[in-house]
Structure formats: structure tokens, C-alpha cells
C-alpha atoms as a PDB file:
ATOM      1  CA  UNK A   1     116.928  39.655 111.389  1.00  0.00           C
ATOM      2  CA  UNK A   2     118.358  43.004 111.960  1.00  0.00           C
ATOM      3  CA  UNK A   3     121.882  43.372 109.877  1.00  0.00           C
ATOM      4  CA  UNK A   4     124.700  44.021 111.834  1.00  0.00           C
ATOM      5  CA  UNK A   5     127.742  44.110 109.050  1.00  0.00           C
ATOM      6  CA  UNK A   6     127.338  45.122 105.807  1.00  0.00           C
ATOM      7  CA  UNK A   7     130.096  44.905 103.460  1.00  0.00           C
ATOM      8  CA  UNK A   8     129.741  46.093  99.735  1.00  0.00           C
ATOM      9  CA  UNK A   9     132.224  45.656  96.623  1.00  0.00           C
ATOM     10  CA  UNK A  10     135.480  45.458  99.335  1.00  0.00           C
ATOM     11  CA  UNK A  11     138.677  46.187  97.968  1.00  0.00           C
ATOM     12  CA  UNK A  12     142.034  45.625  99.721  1.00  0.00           C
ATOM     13  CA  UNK A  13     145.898  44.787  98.690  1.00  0.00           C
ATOM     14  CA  UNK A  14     148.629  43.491 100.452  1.00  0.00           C
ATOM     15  CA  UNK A  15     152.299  43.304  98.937  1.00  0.00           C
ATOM     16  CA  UNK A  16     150.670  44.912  96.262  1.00  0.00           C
ATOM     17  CA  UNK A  17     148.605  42.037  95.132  1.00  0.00           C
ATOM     18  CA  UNK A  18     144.861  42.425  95.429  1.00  0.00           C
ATOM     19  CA  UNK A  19     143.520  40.214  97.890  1.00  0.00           C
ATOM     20  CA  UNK A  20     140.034  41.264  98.154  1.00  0.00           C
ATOM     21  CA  UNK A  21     138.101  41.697  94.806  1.00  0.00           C
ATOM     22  CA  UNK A  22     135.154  43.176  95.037  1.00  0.00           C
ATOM     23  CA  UNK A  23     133.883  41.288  98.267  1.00  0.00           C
ATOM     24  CA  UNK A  24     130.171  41.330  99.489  1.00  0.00           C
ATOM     25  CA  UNK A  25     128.877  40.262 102.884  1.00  0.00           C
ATOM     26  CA  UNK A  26     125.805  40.562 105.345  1.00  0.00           C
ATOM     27  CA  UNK A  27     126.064  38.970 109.018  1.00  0.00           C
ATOM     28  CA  UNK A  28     122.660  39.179 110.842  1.00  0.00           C
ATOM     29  CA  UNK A  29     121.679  39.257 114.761  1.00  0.00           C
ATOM     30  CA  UNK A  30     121.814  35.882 116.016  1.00  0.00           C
ATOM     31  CA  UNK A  31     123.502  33.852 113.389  1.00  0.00           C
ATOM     32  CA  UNK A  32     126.472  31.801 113.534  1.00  0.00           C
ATOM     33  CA  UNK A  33     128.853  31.849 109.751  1.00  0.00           C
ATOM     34  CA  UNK A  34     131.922  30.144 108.950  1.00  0.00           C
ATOM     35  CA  UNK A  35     134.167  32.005 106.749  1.00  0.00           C
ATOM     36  CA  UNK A  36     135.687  28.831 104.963  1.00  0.00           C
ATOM     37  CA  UNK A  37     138.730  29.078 102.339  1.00  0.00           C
ATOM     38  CA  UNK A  38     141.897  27.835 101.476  1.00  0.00           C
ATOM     39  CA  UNK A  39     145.400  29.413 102.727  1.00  0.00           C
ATOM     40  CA  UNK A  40     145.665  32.758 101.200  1.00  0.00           C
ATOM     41  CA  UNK A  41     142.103  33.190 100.228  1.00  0.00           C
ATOM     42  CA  UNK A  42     141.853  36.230 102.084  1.00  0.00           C
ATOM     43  CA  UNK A  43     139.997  35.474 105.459  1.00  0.00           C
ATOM     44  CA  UNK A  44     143.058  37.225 107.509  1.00  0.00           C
ATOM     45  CA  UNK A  45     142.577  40.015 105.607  1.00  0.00           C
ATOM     46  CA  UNK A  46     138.991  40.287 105.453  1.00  0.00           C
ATOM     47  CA  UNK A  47     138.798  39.965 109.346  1.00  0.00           C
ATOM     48  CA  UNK A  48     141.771  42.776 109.769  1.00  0.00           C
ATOM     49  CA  UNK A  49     140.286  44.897 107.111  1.00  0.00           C
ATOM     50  CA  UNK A  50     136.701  44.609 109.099  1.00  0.00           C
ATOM     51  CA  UNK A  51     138.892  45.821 112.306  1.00  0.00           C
ATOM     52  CA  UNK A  52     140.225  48.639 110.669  1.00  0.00           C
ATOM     53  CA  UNK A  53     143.922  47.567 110.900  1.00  0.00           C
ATOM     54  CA  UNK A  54     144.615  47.405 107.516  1.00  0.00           C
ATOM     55  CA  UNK A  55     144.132  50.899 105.268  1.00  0.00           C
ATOM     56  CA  UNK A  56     143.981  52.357 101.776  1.00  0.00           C
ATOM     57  CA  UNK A  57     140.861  49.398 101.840  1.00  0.00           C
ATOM     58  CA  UNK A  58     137.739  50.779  98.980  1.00  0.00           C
ATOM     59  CA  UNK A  59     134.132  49.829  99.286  1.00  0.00           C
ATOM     60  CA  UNK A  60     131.322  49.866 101.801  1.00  0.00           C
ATOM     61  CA  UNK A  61     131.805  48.604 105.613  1.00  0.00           C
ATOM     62  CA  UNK A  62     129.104  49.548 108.057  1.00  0.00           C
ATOM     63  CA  UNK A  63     129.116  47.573 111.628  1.00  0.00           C
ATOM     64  CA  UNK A  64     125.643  48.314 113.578  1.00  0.00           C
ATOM     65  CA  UNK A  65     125.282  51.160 111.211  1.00  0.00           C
ATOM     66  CA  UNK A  66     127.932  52.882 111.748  1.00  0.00           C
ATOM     67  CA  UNK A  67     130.625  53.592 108.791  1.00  0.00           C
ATOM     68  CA  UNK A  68     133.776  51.952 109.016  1.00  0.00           C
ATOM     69  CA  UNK A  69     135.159  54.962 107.195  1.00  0.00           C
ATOM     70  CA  UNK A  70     133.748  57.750 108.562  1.00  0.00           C
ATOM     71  CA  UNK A  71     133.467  56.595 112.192  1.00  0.00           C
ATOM     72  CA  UNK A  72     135.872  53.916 112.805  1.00  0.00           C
ATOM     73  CA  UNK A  73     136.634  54.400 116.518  1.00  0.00           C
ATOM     74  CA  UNK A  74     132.326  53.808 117.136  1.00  0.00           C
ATOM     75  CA  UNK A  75     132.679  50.870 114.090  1.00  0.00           C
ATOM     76  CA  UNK A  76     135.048  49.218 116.200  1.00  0.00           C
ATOM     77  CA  UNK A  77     133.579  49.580 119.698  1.00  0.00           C
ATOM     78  CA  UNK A  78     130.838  47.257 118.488  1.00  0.00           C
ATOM     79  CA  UNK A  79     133.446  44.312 118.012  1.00  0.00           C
ATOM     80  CA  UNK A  80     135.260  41.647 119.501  1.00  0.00           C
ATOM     81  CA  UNK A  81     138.351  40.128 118.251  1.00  0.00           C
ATOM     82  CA  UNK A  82     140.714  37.688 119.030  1.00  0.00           C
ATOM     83  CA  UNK A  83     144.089  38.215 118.952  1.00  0.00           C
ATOM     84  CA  UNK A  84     146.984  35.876 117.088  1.00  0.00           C
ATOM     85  CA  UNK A  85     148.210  34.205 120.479  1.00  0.00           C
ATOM     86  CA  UNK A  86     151.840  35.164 119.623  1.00  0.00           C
ATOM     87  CA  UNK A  87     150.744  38.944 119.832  1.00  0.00           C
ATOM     88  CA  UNK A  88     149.421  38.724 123.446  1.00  0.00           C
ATOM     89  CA  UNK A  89     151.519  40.795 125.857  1.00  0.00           C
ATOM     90  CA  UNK A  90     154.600  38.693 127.270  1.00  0.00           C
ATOM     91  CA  UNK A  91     155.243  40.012 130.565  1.00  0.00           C
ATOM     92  CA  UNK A  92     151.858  40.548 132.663  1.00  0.00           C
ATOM     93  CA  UNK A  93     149.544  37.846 133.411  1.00  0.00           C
ATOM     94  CA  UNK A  94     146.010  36.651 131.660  1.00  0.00           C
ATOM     95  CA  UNK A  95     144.036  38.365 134.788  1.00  0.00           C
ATOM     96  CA  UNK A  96     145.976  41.526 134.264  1.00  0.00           C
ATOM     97  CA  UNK A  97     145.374  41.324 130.423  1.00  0.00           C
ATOM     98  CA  UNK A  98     141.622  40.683 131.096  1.00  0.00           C
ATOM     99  CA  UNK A  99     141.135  43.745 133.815  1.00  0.00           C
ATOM    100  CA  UNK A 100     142.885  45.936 131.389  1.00  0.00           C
ATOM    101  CA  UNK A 101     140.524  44.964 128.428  1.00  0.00           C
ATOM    102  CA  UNK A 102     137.535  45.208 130.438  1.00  0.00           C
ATOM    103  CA  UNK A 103     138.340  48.584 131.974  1.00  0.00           C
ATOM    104  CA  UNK A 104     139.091  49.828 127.959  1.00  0.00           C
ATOM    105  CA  UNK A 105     135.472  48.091 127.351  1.00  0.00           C
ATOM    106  CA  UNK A 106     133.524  49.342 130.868  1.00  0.00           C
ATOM    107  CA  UNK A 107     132.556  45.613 131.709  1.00  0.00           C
ATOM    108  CA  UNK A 108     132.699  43.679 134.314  1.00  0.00           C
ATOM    109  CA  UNK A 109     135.463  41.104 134.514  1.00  0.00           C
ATOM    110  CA  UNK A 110     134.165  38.418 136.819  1.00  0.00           C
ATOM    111  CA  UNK A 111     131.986  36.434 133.437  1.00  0.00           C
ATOM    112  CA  UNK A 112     135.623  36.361 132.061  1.00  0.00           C
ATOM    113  CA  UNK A 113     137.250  34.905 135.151  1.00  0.00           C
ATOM    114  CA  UNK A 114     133.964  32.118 135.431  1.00  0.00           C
ATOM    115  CA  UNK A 115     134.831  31.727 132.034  1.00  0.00           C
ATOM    116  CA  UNK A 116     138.562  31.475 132.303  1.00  0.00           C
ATOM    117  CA  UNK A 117     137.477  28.446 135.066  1.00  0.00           C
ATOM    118  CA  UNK A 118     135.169  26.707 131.929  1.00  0.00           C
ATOM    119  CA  UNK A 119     138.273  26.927 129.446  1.00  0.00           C
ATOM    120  CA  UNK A 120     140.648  25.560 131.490  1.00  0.00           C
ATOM    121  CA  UNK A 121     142.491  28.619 132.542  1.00  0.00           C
ATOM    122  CA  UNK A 122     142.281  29.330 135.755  1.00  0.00           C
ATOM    123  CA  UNK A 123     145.699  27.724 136.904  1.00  0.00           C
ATOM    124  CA  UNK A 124     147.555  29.955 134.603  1.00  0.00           C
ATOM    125  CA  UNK A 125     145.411  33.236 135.341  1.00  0.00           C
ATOM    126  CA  UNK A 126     148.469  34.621 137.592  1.00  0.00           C
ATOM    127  CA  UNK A 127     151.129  33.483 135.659  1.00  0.00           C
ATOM    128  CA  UNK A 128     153.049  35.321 132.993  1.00  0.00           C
ATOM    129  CA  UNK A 129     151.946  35.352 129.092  1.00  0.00           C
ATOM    130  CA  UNK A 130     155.521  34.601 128.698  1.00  0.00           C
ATOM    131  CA  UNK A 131     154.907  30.881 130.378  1.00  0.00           C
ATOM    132  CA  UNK A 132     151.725  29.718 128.623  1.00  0.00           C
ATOM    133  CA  UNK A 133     151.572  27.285 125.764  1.00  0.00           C
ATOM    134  CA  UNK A 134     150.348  28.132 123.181  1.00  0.00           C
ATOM    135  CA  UNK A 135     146.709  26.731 123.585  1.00  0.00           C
ATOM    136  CA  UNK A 136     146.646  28.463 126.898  1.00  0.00           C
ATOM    137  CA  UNK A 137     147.422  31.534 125.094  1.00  0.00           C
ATOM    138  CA  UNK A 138     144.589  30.819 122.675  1.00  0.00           C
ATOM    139  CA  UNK A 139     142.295  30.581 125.511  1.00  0.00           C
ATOM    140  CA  UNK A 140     143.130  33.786 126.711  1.00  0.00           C
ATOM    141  CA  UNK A 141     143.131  35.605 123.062  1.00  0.00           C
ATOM    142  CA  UNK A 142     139.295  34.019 122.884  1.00  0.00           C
ATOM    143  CA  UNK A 143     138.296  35.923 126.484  1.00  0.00           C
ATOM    144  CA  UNK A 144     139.228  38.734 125.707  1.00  0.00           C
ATOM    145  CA  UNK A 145     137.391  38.946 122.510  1.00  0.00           C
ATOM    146  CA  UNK A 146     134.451  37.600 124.011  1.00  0.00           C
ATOM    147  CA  UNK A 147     134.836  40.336 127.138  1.00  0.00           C
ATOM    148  CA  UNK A 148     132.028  42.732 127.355  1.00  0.00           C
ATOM    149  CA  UNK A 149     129.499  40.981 124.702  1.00  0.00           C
ATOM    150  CA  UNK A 150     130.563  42.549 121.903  1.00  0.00           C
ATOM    151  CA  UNK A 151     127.592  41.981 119.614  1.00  0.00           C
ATOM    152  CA  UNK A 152     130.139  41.484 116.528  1.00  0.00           C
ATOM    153  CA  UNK A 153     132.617  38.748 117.389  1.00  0.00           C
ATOM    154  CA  UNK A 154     135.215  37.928 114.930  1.00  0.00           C
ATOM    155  CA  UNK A 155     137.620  34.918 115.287  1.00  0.00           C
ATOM    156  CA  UNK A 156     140.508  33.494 112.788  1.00  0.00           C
ATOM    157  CA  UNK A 157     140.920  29.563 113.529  1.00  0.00           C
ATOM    158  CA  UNK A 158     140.972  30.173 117.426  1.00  0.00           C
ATOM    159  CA  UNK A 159     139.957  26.132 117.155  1.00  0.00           C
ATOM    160  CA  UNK A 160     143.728  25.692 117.149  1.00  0.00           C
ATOM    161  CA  UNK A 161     145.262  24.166 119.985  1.00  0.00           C
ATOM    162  CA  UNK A 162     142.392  23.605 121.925  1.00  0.00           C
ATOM    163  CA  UNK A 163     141.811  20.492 123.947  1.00  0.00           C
ATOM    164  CA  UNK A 164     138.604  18.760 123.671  1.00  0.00           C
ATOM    165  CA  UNK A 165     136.893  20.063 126.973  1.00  0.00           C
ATOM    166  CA  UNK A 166     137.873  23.765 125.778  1.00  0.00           C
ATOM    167  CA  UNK A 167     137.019  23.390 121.931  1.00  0.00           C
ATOM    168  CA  UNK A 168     133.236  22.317 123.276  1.00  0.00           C
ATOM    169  CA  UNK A 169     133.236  24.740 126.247  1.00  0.00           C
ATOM    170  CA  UNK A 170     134.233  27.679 123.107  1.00  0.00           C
ATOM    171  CA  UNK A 171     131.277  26.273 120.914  1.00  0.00           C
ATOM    172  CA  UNK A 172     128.966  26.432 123.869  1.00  0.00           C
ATOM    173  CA  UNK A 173     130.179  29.991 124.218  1.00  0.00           C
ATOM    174  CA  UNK A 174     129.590  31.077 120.570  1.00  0.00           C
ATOM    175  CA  UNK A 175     125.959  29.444 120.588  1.00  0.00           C
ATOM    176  CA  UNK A 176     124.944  31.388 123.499  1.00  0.00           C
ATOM    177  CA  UNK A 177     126.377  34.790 122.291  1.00  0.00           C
ATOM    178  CA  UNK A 178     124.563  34.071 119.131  1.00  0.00           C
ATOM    179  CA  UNK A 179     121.246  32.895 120.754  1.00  0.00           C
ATOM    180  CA  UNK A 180     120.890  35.712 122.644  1.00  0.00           C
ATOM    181  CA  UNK A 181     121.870  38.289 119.503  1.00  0.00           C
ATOM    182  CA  UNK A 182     125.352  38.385 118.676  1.00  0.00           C
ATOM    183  CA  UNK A 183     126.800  38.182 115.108  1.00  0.00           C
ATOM    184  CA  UNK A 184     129.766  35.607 114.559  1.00  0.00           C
ATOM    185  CA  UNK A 185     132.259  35.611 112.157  1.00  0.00           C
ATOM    186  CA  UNK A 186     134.117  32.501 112.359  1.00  0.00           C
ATOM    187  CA  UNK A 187     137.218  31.788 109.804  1.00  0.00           C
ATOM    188  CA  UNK A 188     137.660  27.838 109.883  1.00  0.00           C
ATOM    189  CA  UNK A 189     139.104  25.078 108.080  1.00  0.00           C
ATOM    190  CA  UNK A 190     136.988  22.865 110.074  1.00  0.00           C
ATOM    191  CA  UNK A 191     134.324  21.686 108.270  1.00  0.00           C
ATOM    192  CA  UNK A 192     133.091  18.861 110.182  1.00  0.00           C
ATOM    193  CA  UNK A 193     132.753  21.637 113.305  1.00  0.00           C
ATOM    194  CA  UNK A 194     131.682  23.862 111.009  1.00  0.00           C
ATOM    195  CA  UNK A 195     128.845  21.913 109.643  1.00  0.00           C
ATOM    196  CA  UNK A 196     127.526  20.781 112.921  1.00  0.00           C
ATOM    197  CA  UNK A 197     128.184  24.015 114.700  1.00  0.00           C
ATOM    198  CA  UNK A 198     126.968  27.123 112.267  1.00  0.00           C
ATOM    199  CA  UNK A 199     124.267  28.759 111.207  1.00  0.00           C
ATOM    200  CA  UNK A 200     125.766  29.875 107.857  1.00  0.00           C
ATOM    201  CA  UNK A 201     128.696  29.226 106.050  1.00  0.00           C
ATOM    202  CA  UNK A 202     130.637  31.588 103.199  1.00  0.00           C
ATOM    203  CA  UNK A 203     133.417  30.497 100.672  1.00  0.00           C
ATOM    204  CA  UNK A 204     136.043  33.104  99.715  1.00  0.00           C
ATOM    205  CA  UNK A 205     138.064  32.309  96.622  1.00  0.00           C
ATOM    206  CA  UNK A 206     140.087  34.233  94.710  1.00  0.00           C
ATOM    207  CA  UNK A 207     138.957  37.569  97.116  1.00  0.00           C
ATOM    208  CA  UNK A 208     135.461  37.167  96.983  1.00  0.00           C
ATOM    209  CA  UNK A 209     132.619  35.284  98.389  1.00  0.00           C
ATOM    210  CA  UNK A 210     131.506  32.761  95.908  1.00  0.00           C
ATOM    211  CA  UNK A 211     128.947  30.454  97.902  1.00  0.00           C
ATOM    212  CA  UNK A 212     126.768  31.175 100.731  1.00  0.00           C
ATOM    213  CA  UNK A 213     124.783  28.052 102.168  1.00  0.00           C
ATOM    214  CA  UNK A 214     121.739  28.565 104.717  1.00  0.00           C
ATOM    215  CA  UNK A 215     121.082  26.606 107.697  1.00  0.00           C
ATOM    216  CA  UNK A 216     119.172  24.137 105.398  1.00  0.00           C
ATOM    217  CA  UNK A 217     121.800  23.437 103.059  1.00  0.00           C
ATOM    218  CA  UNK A 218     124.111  22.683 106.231  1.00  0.00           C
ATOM    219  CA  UNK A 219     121.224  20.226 107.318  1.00  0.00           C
ATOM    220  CA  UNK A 220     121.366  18.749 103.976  1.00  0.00           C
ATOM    221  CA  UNK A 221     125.189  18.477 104.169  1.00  0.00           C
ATOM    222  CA  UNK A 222     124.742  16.747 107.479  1.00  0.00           C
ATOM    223  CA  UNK A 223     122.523  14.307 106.715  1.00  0.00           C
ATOM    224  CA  UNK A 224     124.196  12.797 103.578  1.00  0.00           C
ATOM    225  CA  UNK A 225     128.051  11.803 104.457  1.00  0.00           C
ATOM    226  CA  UNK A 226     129.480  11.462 101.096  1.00  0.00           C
ATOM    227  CA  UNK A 227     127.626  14.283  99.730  1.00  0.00           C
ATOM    228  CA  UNK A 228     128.603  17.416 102.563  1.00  0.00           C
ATOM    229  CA  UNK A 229     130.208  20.434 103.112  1.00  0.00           C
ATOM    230  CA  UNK A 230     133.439  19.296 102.458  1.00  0.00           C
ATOM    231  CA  UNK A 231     132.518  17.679  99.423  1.00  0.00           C
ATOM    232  CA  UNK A 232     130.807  21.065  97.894  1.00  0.00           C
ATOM    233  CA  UNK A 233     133.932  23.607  99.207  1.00  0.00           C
ATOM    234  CA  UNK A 234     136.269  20.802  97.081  1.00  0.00           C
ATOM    235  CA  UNK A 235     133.943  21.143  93.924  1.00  0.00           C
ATOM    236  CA  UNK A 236     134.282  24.622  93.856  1.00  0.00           C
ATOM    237  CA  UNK A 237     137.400  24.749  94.661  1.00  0.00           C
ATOM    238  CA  UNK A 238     138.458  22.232  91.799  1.00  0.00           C
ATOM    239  CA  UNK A 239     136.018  24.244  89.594  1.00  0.00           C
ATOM    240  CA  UNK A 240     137.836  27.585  90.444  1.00  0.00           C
ATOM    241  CA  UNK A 241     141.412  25.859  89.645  1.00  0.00           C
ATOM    242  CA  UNK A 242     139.926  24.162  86.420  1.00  0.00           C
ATOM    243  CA  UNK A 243     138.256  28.038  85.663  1.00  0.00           C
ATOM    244  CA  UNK A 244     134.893  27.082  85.314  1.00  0.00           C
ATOM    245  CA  UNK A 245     133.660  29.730  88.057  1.00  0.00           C
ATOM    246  CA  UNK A 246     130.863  27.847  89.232  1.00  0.00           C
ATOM    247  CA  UNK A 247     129.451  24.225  90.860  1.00  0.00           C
ATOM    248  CA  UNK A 248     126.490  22.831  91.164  1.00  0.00           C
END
């Protein structure tokens, strides 16, 4: 498959602690990864570095080619992000945040509205920000990143707050983006989801990705219940505390 993001040796601080050592990625066309790791592991910042919010980053970034560096308004056109829900704009409603993202993107906004109706949204579409809970919020914070098929989508725990019908209606979502091309980057402490739902998955630790597991290794996971991908994030993560640096 065709690589989409490419992301060598990644450097980035925050409160002047290094957060990001020397990070390495590839997402592909049509795949699915979970970006799994404990609080303060980095997958904020990786995800807001990719995006270009953060600065002074070093390393390599290229999104569809382009160079994060050199070209980040064209980097960033490629992607799709969702918001924290508590940064959403109080004081116009979801439609009016959707037409304004979709005129910004050139798309259309009715597949947002249909899929405002499959989320559970649609009763709060004309209401203010300022009066949604926060899993409404959510809902709207994963539109608008979907909005447009981006073919780079890039979520941080937007699992959150869901209800049920919404939480399968946003996994139904991701699989078709993905089948028909679309790269997702999905940060998660959900591994049972995450197991059953993705194509890949990556653990950061201590600012850099230390195991990447295939689609057959997630099968594997699946099909042996005291042996899955819970189990393997906690051996590495005990081996990382104990300072071994690896697991089996």
C-alpha cells in the first residue's frame, strides 16, 4: 500500500522535557492503527506535532508527500482532526460549525448532516455549542474531522462519552473511510475496541514507538483471551518500568 505519513527520528519538547525521542512511523492507504500508551506517553503530542500546532519539532514528517516543514499549509490540507470538545466554538450551533468547516474544506455538507442523523445529533444541530453535553460535543468534534474525506484522519480518544449506538455508528464510519483508502490514526486506551476494530496497532513509551503488531498478531490476540493485546501492552509496559527494554 501506498504510504501516506512518514515520520522519521521525531523530536519534540514540551515544558522543556522531551516528549518525543526519536519517534518513527509509517501509516498506509487503507489501514486502520491504534496509537496505544499510557497517560503522558506522548500520543497528544505526536497527533499535535503531526498537525503542525506544536513547533521547534526536529525530524522527518511528510503527509501524502508533502513536507510538513517545508509545505505545511498543503501537509495539513490532507488531514482531518478532531478537536478536544471543550475547544469547539461556544456560541454558534453544530450546523453553523459544520457549513463553516466545509466551506474552509470545498465539500459538501449534506454527508455531515446524514451523518449528524447516524450519531445521534440531529436534535442538537440548531442549538448552541454552549448547550451540548459533552458527548454531544464529541459527536460534533468527530464530523468535522471526518468532513470532506480527508484521506489522513487523526483522532485522540474521541471514544469518550459516546453512547453505544454512536461508538458503533463512529467504528462503522472509520471502517468505511479506511476501506475505501483513508489512513487512520487512532490514539486509544481501548484495547478490547482496539483489538476487534484495527488494522494495526503501535505502542509509544517513553517517546517512541516500541511495538508494532500486524493484523495477524491482532487475530492472534483475539483468539486467545488470557494471552491478548492487553496482556502484551502490560508486559512491555512492566518491562519498560523494570528497564529491560524489551518483551517477548
Amino acid at each position: 500500500m501506498t504510504s501516506l505519513l512518514s515520520v522519521r527520528d521525531l523530536h519534540q519538547q514540551r515544558g522543556g522535557r522531551e516528549v518525543l525521542r526519536g519517534l518513527d512511523l509509517e501509516l498506509r492507504r487503507g489501514e486502520l492503527v491504534g496509537l496505544i500508551g499510557p497517560n503522558g506517553s506522548g500520543k497528544s503530542t505526536l497527533l499535535q506535532t503531526l498537525l503542525g500546532l506544536l513547533p521547534d519539532w526536529r525530524g522527518s514528517i511528510r503527509v501524502d508527500g508533502q513536507d510538513l516543514a517545508l509545505a505545511p499549509d498543503q501537509a495539513r490540507a490532507v488531514m482531518g482532526y478532531a478537536v478536544a470538545p471543550e475547544s469547539l466554538p461556544l456560541v454558534i450551533t453544530p450546523r453553523q460549525c459544520l457549513g463553516i468547516v466545509a466551506r474552509l474544506r470545498d465539500a459538501a455538507i449534506d454527508p455531515a448532516i446524514e451523518g449528524a442523523d447516524a450519531l445521534g445529533l440531529s436534535p442538537w444541530l440548531d442549538r448552541p455549542v454552549s448547550a451540548c453535553s459533552l458527548g454531544t460535543r464529541q459527536k460534533l468534534a468527530i464530523l468535522l474531522a471526518l468532513l470532506g474525506n480527508p484521506p489522513l484522519i487523526l483522532l485522540d480518544e474521541v471514544q469518550n462519552g459516546l453512547d453505544p449506538l454512536a461508538a458503533y455508528e463512529l467504528k462503522r464510519q472509520l471502517r468505511a473511510r479506511v476501506d475505501a483508502g483513508a489512513a487512520v490514526l487512532l490514539a486509544t486506551h481501548g484495547l478490547e475496541v482496539a483489538e476487534r476494530l484495527l488494522d494495526r496497532a503501535v505502542l509509544l513509551l517513553d517517546g517512541r514507538i516500541v511495538a508494532d503488531w500486524n493484523r495477524d498478531d491482532l487475530a492472534r490476540f483475539r483468539s486467545d483471551p488470557e494471552g491478548g493485546l492487553e496482556h502484551a501492552v502490560a508486559q512491555w509496559m512492566r518491562r519498560h518500568r523494570d528497564g529491560s527494554g524489551s518483551a517477548a
